[in-house]
C-alpha atoms as a PDB file:
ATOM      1  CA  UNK A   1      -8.049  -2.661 -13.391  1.00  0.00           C
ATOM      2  CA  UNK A   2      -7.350  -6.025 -14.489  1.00  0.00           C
ATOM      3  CA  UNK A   3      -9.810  -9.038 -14.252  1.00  0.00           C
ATOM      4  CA  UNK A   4      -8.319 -12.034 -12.264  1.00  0.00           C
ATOM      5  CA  UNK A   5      -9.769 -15.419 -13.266  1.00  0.00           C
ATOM      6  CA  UNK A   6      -8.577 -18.384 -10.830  1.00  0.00           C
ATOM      7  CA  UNK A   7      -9.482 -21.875 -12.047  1.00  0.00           C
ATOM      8  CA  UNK A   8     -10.892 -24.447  -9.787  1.00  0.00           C
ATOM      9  CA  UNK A   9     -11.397 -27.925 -10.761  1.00  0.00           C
ATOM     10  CA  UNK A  10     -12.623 -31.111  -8.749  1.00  0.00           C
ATOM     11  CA  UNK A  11     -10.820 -33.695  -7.910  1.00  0.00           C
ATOM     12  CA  UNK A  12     -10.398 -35.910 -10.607  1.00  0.00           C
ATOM     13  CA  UNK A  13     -11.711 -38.884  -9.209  1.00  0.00           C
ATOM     14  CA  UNK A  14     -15.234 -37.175  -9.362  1.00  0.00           C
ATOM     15  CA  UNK A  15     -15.092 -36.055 -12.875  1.00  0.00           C
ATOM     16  CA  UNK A  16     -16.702 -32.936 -12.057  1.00  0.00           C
ATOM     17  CA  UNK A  17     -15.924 -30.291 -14.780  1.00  0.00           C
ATOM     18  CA  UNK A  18     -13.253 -27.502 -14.167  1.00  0.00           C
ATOM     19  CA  UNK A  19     -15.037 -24.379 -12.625  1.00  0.00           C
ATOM     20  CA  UNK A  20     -13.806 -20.386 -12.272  1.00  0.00           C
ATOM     21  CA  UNK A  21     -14.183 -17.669 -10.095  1.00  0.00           C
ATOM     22  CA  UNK A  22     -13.294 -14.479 -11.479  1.00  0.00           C
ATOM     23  CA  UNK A  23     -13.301 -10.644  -9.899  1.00  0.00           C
ATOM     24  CA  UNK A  24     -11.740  -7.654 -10.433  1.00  0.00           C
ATOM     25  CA  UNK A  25      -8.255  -7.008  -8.637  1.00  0.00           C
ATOM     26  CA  UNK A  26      -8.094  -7.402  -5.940  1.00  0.00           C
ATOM     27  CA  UNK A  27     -10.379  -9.842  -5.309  1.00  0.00           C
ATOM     28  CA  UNK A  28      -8.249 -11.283  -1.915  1.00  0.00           C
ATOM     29  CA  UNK A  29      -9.774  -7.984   0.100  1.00  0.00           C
ATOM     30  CA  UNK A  30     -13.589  -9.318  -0.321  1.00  0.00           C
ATOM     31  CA  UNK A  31     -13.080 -12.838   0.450  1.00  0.00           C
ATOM     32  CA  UNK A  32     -15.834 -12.545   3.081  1.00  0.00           C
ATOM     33  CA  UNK A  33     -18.262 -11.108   0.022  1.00  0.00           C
ATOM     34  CA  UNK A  34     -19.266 -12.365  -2.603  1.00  0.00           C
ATOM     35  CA  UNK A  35     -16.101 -14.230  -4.055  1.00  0.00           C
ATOM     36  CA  UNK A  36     -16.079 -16.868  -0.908  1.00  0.00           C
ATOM     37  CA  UNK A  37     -19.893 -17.538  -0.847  1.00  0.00           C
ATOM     38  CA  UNK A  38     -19.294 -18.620  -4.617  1.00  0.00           C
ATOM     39  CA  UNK A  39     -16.464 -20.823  -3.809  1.00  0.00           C
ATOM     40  CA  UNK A  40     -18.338 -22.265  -0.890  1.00  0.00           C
ATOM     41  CA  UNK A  41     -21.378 -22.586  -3.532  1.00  0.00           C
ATOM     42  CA  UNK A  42     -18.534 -24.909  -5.453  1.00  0.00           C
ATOM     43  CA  UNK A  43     -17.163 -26.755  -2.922  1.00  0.00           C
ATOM     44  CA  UNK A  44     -20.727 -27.409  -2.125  1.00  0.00           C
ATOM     45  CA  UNK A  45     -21.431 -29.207  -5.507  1.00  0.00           C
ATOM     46  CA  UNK A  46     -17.852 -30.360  -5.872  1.00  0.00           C
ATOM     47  CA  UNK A  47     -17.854 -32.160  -2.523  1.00  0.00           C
ATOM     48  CA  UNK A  48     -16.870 -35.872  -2.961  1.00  0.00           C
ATOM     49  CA  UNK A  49     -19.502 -38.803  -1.446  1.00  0.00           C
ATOM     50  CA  UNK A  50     -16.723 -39.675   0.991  1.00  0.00           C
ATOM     51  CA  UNK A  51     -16.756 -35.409   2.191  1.00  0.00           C
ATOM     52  CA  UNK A  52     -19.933 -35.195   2.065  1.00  0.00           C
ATOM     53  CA  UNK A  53     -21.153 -37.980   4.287  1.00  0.00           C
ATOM     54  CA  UNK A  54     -19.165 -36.024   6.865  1.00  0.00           C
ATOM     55  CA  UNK A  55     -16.872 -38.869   7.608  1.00  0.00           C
ATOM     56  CA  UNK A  56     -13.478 -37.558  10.013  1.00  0.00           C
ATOM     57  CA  UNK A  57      -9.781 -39.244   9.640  1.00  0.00           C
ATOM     58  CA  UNK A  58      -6.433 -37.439  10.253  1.00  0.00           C
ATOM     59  CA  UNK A  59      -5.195 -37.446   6.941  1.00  0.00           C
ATOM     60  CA  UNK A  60      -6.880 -36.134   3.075  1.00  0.00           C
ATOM     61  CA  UNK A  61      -4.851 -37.265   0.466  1.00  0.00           C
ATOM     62  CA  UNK A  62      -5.269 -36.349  -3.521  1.00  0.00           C
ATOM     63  CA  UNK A  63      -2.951 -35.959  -5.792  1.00  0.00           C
ATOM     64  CA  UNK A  64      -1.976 -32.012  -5.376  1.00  0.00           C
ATOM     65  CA  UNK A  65      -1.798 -32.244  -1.693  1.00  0.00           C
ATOM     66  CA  UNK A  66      -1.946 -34.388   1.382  1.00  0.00           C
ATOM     67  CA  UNK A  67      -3.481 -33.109   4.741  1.00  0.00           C
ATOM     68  CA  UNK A  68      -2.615 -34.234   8.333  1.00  0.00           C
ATOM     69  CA  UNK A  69      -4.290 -33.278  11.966  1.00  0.00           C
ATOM     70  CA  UNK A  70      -1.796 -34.248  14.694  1.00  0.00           C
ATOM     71  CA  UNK A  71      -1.832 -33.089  18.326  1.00  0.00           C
ATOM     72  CA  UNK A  72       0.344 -33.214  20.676  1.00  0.00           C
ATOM     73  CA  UNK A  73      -0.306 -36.199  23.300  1.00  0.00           C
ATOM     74  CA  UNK A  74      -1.084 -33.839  26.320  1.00  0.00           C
ATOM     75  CA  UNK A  75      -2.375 -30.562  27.302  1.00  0.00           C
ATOM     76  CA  UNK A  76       0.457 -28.076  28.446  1.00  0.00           C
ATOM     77  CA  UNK A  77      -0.963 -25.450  31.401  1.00  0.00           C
ATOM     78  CA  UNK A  78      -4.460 -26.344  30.041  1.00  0.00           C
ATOM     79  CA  UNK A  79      -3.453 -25.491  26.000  1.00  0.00           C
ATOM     80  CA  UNK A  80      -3.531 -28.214  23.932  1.00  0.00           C
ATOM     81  CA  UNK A  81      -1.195 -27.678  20.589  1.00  0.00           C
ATOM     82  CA  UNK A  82      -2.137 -28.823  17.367  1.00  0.00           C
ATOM     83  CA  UNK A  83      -0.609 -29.056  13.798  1.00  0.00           C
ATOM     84  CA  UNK A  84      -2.090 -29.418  10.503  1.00  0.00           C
ATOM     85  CA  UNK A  85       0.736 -30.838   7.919  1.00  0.00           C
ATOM     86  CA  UNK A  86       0.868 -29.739   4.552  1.00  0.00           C
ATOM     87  CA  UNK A  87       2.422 -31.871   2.064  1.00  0.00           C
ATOM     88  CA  UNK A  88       1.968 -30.218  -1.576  1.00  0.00           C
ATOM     89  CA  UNK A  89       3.316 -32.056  -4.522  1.00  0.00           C
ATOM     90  CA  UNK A  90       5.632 -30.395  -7.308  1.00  0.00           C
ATOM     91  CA  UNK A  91       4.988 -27.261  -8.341  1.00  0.00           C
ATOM     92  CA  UNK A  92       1.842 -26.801  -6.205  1.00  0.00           C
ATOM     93  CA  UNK A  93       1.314 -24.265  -3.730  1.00  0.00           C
ATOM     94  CA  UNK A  94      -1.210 -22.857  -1.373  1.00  0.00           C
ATOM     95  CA  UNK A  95      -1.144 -19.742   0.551  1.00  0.00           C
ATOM     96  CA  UNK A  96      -0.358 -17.391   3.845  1.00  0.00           C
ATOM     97  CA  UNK A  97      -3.527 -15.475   5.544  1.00  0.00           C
ATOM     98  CA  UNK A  98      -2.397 -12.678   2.981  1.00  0.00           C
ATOM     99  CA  UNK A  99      -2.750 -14.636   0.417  1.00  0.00           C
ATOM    100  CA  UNK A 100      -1.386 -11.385  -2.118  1.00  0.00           C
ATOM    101  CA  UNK A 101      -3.341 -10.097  -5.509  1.00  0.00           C
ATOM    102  CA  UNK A 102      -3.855 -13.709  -6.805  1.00  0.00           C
ATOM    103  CA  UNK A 103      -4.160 -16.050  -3.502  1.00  0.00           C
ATOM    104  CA  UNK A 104      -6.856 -17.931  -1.531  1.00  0.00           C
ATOM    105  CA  UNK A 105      -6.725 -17.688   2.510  1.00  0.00           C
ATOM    106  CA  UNK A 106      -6.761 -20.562   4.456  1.00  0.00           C
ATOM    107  CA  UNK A 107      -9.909 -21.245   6.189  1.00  0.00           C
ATOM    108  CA  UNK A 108      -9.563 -24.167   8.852  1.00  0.00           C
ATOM    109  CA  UNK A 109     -11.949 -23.694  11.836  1.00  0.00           C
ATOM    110  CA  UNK A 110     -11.281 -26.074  14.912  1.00  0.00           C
ATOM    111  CA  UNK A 111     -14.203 -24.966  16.996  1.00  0.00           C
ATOM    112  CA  UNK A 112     -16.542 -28.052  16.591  1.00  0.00           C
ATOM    113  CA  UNK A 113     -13.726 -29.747  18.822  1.00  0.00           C
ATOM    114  CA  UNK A 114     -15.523 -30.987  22.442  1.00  0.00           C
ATOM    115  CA  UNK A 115     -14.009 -28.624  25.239  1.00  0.00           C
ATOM    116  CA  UNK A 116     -12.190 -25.797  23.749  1.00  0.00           C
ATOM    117  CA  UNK A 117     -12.780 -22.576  24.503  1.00  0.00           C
ATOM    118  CA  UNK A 118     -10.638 -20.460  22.157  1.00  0.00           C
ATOM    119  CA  UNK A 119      -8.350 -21.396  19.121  1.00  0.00           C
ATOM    120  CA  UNK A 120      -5.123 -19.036  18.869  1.00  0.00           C
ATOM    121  CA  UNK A 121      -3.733 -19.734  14.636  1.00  0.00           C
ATOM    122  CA  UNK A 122      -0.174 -19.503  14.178  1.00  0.00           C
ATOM    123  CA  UNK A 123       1.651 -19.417  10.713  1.00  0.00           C
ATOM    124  CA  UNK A 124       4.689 -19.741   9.440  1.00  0.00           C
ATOM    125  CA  UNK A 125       6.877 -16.951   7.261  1.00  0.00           C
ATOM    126  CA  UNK A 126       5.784 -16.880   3.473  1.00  0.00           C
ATOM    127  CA  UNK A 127       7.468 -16.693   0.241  1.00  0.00           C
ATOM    128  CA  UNK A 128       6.497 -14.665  -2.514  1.00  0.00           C
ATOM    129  CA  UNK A 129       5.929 -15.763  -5.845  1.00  0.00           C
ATOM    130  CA  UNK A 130       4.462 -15.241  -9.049  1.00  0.00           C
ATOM    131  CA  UNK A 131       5.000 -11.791 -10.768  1.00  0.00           C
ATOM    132  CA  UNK A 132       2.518  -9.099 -11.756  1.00  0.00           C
ATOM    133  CA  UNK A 133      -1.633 -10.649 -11.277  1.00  0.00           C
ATOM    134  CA  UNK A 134      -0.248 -13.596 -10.199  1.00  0.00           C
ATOM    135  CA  UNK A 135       1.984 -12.359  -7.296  1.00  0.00           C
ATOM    136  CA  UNK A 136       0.939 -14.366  -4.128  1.00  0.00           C
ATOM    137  CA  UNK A 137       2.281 -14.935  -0.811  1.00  0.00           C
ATOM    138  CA  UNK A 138       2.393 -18.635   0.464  1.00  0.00           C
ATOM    139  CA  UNK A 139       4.048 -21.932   0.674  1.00  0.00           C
ATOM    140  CA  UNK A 140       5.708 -24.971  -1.675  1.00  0.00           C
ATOM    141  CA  UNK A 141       6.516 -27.998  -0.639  1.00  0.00           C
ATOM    142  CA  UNK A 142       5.977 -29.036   2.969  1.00  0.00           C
ATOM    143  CA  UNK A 143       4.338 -26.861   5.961  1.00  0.00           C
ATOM    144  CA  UNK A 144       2.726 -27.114   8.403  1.00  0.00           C
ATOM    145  CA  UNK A 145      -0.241 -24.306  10.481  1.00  0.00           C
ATOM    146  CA  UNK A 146       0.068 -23.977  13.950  1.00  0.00           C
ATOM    147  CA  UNK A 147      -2.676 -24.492  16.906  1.00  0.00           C
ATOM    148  CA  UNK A 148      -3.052 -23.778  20.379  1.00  0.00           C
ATOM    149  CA  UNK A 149      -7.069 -25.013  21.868  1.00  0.00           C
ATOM    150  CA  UNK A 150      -7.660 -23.358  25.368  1.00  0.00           C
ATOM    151  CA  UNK A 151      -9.640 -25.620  27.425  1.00  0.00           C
ATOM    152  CA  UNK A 152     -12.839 -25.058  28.865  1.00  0.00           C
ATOM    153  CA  UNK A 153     -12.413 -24.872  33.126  1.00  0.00           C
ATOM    154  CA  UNK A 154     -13.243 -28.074  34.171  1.00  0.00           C
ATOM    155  CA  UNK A 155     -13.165 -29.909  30.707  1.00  0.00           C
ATOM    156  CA  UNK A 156     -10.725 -32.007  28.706  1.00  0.00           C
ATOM    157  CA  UNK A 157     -10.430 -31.904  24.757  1.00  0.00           C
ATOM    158  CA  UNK A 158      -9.848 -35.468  23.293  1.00  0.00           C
ATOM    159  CA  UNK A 159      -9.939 -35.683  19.453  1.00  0.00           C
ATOM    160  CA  UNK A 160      -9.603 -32.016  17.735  1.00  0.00           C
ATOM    161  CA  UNK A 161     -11.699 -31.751  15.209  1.00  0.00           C
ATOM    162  CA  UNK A 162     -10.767 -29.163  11.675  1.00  0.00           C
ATOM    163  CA  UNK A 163     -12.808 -27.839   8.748  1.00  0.00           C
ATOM    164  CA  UNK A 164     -10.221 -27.493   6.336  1.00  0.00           C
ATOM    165  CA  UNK A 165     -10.632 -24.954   2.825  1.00  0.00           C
ATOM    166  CA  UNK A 166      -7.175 -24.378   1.298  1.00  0.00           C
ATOM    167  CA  UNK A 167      -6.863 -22.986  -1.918  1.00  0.00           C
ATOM    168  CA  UNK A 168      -3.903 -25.417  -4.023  1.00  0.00           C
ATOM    169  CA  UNK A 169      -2.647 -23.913  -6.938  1.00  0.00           C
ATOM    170  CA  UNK A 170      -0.250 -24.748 -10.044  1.00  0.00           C
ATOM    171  CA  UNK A 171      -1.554 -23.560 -13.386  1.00  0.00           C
ATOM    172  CA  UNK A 172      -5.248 -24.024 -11.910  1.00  0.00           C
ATOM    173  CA  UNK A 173      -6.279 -24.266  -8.275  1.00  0.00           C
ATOM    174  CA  UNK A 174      -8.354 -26.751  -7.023  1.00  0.00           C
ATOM    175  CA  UNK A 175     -10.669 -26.221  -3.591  1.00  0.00           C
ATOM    176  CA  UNK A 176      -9.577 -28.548  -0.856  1.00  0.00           C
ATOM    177  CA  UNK A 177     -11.968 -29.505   1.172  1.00  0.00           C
ATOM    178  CA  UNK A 178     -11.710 -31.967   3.999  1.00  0.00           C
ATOM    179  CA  UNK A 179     -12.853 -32.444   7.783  1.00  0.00           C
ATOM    180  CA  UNK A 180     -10.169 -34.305   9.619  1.00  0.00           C
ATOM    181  CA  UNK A 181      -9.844 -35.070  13.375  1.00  0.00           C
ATOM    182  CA  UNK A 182      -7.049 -36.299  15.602  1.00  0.00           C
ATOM    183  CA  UNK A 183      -8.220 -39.063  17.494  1.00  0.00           C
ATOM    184  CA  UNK A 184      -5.242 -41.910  17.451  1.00  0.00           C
ATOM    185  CA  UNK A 185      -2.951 -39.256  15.810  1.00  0.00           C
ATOM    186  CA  UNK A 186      -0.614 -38.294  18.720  1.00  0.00           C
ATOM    187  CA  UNK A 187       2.414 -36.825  17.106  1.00  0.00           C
ATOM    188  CA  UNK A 188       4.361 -34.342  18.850  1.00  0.00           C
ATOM    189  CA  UNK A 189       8.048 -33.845  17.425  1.00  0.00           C
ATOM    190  CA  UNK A 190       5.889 -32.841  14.344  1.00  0.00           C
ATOM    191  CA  UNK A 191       3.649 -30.428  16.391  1.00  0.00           C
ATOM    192  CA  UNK A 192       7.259 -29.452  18.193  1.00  0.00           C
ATOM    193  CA  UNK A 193       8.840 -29.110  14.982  1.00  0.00           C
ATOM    194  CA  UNK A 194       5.532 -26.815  13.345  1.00  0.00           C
ATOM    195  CA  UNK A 195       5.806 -24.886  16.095  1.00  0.00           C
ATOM    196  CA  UNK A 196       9.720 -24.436  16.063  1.00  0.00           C
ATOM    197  CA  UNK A 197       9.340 -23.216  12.443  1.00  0.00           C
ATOM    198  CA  UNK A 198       7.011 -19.515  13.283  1.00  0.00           C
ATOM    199  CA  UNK A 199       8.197 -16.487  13.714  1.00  0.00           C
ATOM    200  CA  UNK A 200       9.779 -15.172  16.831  1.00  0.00           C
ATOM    201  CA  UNK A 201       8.295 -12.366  18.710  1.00  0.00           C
ATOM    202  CA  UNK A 202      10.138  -8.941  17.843  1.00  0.00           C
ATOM    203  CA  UNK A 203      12.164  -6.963  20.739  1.00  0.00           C
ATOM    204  CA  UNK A 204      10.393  -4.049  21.836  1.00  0.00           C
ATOM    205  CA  UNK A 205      11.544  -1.099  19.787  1.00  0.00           C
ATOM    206  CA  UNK A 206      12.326  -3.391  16.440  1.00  0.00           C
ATOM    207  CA  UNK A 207       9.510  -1.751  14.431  1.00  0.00           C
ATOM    208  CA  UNK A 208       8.466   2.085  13.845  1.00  0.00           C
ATOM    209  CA  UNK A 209       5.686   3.283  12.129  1.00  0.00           C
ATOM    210  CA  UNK A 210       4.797   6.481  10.656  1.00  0.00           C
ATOM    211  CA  UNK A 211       1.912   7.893   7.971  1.00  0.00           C
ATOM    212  CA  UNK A 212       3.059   9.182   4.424  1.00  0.00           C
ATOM    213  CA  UNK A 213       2.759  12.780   3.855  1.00  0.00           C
ATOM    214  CA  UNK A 214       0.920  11.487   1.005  1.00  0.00           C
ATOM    215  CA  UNK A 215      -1.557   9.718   2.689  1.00  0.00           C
ATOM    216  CA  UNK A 216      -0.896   6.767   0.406  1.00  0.00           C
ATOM    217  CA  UNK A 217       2.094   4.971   2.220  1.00  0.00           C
ATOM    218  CA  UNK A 218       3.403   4.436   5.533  1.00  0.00           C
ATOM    219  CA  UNK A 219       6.902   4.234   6.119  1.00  0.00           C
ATOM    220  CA  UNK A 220       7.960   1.234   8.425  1.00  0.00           C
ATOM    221  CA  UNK A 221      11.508   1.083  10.331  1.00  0.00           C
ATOM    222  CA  UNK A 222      12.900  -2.111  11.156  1.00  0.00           C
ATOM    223  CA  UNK A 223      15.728  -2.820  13.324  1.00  0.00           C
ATOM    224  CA  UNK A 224      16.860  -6.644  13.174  1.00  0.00           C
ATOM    225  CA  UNK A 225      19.208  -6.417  15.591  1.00  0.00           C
ATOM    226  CA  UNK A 226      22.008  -8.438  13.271  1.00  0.00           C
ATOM    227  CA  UNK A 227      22.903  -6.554   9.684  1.00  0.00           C
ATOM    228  CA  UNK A 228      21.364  -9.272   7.042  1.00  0.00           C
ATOM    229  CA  UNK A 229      23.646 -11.526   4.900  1.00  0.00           C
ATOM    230  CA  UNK A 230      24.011 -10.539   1.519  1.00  0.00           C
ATOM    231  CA  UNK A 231      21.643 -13.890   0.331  1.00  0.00           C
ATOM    232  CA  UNK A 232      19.450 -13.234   3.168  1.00  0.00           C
ATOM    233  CA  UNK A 233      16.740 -10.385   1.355  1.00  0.00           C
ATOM    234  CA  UNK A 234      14.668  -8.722   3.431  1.00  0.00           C
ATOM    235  CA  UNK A 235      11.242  -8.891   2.872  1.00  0.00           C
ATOM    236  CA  UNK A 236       7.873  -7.077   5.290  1.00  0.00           C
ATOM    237  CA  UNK A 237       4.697  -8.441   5.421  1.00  0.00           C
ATOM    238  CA  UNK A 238       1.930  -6.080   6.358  1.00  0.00           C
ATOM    239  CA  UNK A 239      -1.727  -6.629   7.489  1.00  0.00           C
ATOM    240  CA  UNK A 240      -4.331  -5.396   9.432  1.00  0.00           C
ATOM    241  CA  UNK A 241      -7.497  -6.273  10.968  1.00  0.00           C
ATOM    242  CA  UNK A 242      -9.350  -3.267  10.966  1.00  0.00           C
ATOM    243  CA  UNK A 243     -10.318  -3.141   6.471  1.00  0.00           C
ATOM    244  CA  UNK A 244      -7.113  -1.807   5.621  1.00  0.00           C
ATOM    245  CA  UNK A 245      -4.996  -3.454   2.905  1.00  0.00           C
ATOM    246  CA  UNK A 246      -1.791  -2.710   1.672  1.00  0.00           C
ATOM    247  CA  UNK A 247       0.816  -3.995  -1.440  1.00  0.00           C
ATOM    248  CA  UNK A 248       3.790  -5.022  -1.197  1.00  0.00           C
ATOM    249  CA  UNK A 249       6.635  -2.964   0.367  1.00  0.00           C
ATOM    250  CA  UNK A 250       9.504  -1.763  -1.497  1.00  0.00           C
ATOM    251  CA  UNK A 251      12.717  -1.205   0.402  1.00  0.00           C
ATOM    252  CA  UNK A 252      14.300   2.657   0.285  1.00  0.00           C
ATOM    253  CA  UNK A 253      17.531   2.107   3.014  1.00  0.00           C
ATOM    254  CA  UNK A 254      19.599  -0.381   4.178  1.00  0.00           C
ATOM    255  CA  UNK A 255      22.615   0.197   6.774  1.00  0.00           C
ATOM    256  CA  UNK A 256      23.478  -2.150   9.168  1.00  0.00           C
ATOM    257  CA  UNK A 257      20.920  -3.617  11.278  1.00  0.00           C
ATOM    258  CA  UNK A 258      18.316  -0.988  10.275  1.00  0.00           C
ATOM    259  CA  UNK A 259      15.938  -1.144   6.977  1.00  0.00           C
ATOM    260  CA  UNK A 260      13.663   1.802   6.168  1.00  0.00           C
ATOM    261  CA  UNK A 261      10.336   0.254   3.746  1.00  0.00           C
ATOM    262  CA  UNK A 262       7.818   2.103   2.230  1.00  0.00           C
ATOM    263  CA  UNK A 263       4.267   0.442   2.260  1.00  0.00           C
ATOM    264  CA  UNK A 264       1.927   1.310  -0.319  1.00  0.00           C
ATOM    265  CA  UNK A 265      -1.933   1.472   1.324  1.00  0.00           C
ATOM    266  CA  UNK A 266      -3.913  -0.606  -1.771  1.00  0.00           C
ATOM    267  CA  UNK A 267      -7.095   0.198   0.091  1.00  0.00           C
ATOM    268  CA  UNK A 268      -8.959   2.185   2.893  1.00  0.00           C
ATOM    269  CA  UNK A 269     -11.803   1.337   5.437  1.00  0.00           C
ATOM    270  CA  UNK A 270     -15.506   3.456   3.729  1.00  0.00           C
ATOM    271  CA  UNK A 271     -14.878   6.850   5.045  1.00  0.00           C
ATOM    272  CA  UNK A 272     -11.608   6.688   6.501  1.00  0.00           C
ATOM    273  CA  UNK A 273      -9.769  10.335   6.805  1.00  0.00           C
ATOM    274  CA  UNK A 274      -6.391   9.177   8.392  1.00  0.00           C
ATOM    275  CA  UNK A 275      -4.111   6.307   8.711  1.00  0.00           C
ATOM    276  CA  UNK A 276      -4.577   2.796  10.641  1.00  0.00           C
ATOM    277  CA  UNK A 277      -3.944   3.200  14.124  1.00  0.00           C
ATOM    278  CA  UNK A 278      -2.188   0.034  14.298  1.00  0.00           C
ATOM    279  CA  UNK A 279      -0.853  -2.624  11.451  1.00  0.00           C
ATOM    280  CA  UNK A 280       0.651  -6.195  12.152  1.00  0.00           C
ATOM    281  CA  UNK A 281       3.963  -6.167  10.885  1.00  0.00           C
ATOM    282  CA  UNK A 282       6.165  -9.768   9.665  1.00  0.00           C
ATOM    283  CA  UNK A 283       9.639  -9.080   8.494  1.00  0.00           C
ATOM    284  CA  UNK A 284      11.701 -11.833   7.626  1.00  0.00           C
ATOM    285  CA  UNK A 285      15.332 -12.319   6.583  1.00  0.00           C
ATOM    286  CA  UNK A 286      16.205 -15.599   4.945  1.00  0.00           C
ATOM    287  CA  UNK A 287      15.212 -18.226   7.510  1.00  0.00           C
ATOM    288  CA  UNK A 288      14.945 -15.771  10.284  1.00  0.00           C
ATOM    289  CA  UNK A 289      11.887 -13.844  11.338  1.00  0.00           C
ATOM    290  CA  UNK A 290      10.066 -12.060  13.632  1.00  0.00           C
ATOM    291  CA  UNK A 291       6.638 -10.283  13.799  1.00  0.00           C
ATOM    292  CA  UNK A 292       4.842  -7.754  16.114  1.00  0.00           C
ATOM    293  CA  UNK A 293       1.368  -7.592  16.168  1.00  0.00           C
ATOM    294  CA  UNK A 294      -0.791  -4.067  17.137  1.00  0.00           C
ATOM    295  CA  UNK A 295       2.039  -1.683  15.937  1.00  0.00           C
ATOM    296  CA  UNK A 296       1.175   1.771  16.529  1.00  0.00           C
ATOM    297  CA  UNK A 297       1.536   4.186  13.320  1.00  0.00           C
ATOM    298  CA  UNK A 298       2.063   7.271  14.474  1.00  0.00           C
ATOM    299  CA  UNK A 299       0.951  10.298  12.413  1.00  0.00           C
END
C-alpha cells in the first residue's frame, strides 16, 4: 500500500505555512474519520480574519478559485433552486462526491438557510484525471453544483445560506473555505444553465447488475440507447451509500448500444458476506449522460 500525501497551504495573503495530510490509500473512503477532522483542525487555524468573523457575501474569490451562491428569483411548486459557480483558474481542479484515490469531496451544507426543510445536491458528470495515486475524478475550469431547498409548509426561504469546503488542487491543494449567502444575487439563466448541465435520468431497463463469481467485481450492463461515437469514450461511475467502495471500471464489450464493464469492489462494509444490494450507477458518453440511482445487483 502506498502512502498518499496531499499538500494544503493557506491562502497566501495570510502567510500561513504550507500544511499536509497524509494516509494510507485510500484515504477518500474515511473522509468522515480521522483524515476530515484533521483538515477541519486546519481549516480551523488557517481560517482568514475576514472567514472567521463569519461575515456572508455571494462570491469568495482567491487566486485558485472563485465561488458564487446564486438562486433563482422564485420558488417553483414550493422548491427553491440554487447554484454554486465554480470558477477554477489554470490548471486547478477540485473534485466530484467520488473524489477517486487522490481527491477531496465537496462539503457545502445549506441547512442554516431560514425555511428549508430538505436540501436535494445535484452534480454534474466528472472527468478523470491524473494517473496511478493521483487518479481523481472531478472538474477544470468552470462548474457549477446544483440545489433544490424544499420549503417548510407555511414558510418562505429568502437569502440561502452555504458552508462551503472544496478541496482545489494543482501540484498542492489548498482548503477552501468560505460561507456565502444569496441575498441580492438573483441569477437564474446561470441556475437554468447549472441545472441544464446534470445528468439525465436513465430509461428503465438501461442498467443491469450482477455479482462476480469472484466476489471481487460486479459486472454492470449498460444500454445507451444510441451506439457511442468513436471520440465519445465511455466511462461508469460507481458509488454507494451503504460502506461499499469500488475502483474504477474497466470496459470488457462493446456492440452497438450495449457496453458490458467490470467493477472492481476496492472495499467491503465490516462483516459483509455478499454483494451490495444496490449501487448508484453514472455512465457518461462524451457530453451525454445519464445516471440511476438504487440499482439492484442481483446475485
Amino acid at each position: 500500500m502506498l502512502s498518499l500525501c496531499r499538500h494544503f497551504r493557506q491562502d497566501r495573503l495570510t502567510g500561513a505555512r504550507r500544511h499536509a495530510i497524509c494516509a494510507v490509500r485510500p484515504w477518500r473512503r474515511r473522509l468522515t474519520g480521522a483524515v476530515l477532522k484533521t483538515a477541519a483542525a486546519i481549516l480551523l487555524l488557517a481560517a482568514s480574519p475576514s472567514m472567521a468573523a463569519g461575515s456572508r457575501t455571494s462570491v469568495f474569490q482567491n487566486d485558485e478559485v472563485t465561488l458564487r451562491l446564486v438562486r433563482a428569483a422564485g420558488p417553483d411548486a414550493g422548491t427553491v433552486r440554487v447554484a454554486l459557480l465554480v470558477d477554477l483558474a489554470p490548471g486547478w481542479k477540485t473534485y466530484w462526491i467520488d473524489p477517486g484515490a487522490s481527491g477531496i469531496p465537496p462539503q457545502i451544507d445549506l441547512s442554516k438557510t431560514e425555511g428549508v426543510a430538505s436540501v436535494h445536491d445535484h452534480f454534474p458528470p466528472p472527468h478523470r484525471f491524473g494517473e496511478d495515486d493521483t487518479r481523481a475524478n472531478g472538474y477544470k475550469g468552470d462548474v457549477a453544483f446544483a440545489f433544490e431547498l424544499d420549503t417548510r409548509p407555511g414558510e418562505t426561504i429568502g437569502a440561502v445560506k452555504a458552508a462551503i469546503f472544496l478541496g482545489v488542487c494543482n501540484d498542492i491543494c489548498i482548503p477552501v473555505q468560505a460561507e456565502l449567502q444569496t441575498a441580492g444575487a438573483d441569477d437564474e439563466a446561470a441556475v437554468t444553465s447549472a441545472f441544464a448541465a446534470l445528468p439525465q435520468a436513465a430509461p428503465a431497463g438501461a442498467f443491469s447488475v450482477s455479482a462476480g463469481p469472484d466476489g471481487k467485481t460486479l459486472r454492470v450492463t449498460v444500454k445507451s440507447g444510441d451506439e457511442p461515437k468513436d471520440d465519445a469514450a465511455p466511462d461508469l461511475f460507481v458509488i454507494s451509500k451503504d460502506g461499499w467502495y469500488f475502483d474504477e471500471p474497466t470496459q470488457v464489450t462493446r456492440k452497438g448500444d450495449t457496453q458490458v464493464f467490470d467493477v472492481p469492489i476496492a472495499e467491503a462494509p465490516a462483516g459483509a458476506q455478499t454483494s451490495p444490494a444496490t449501487i448508484d450507477l453514472l455512465y457518461t458518453a462524451g457530453s451525454a449522460a445519464v445516471e440511476a440511482e438504487n440499482v439492484p445487483v442481483e446475485p
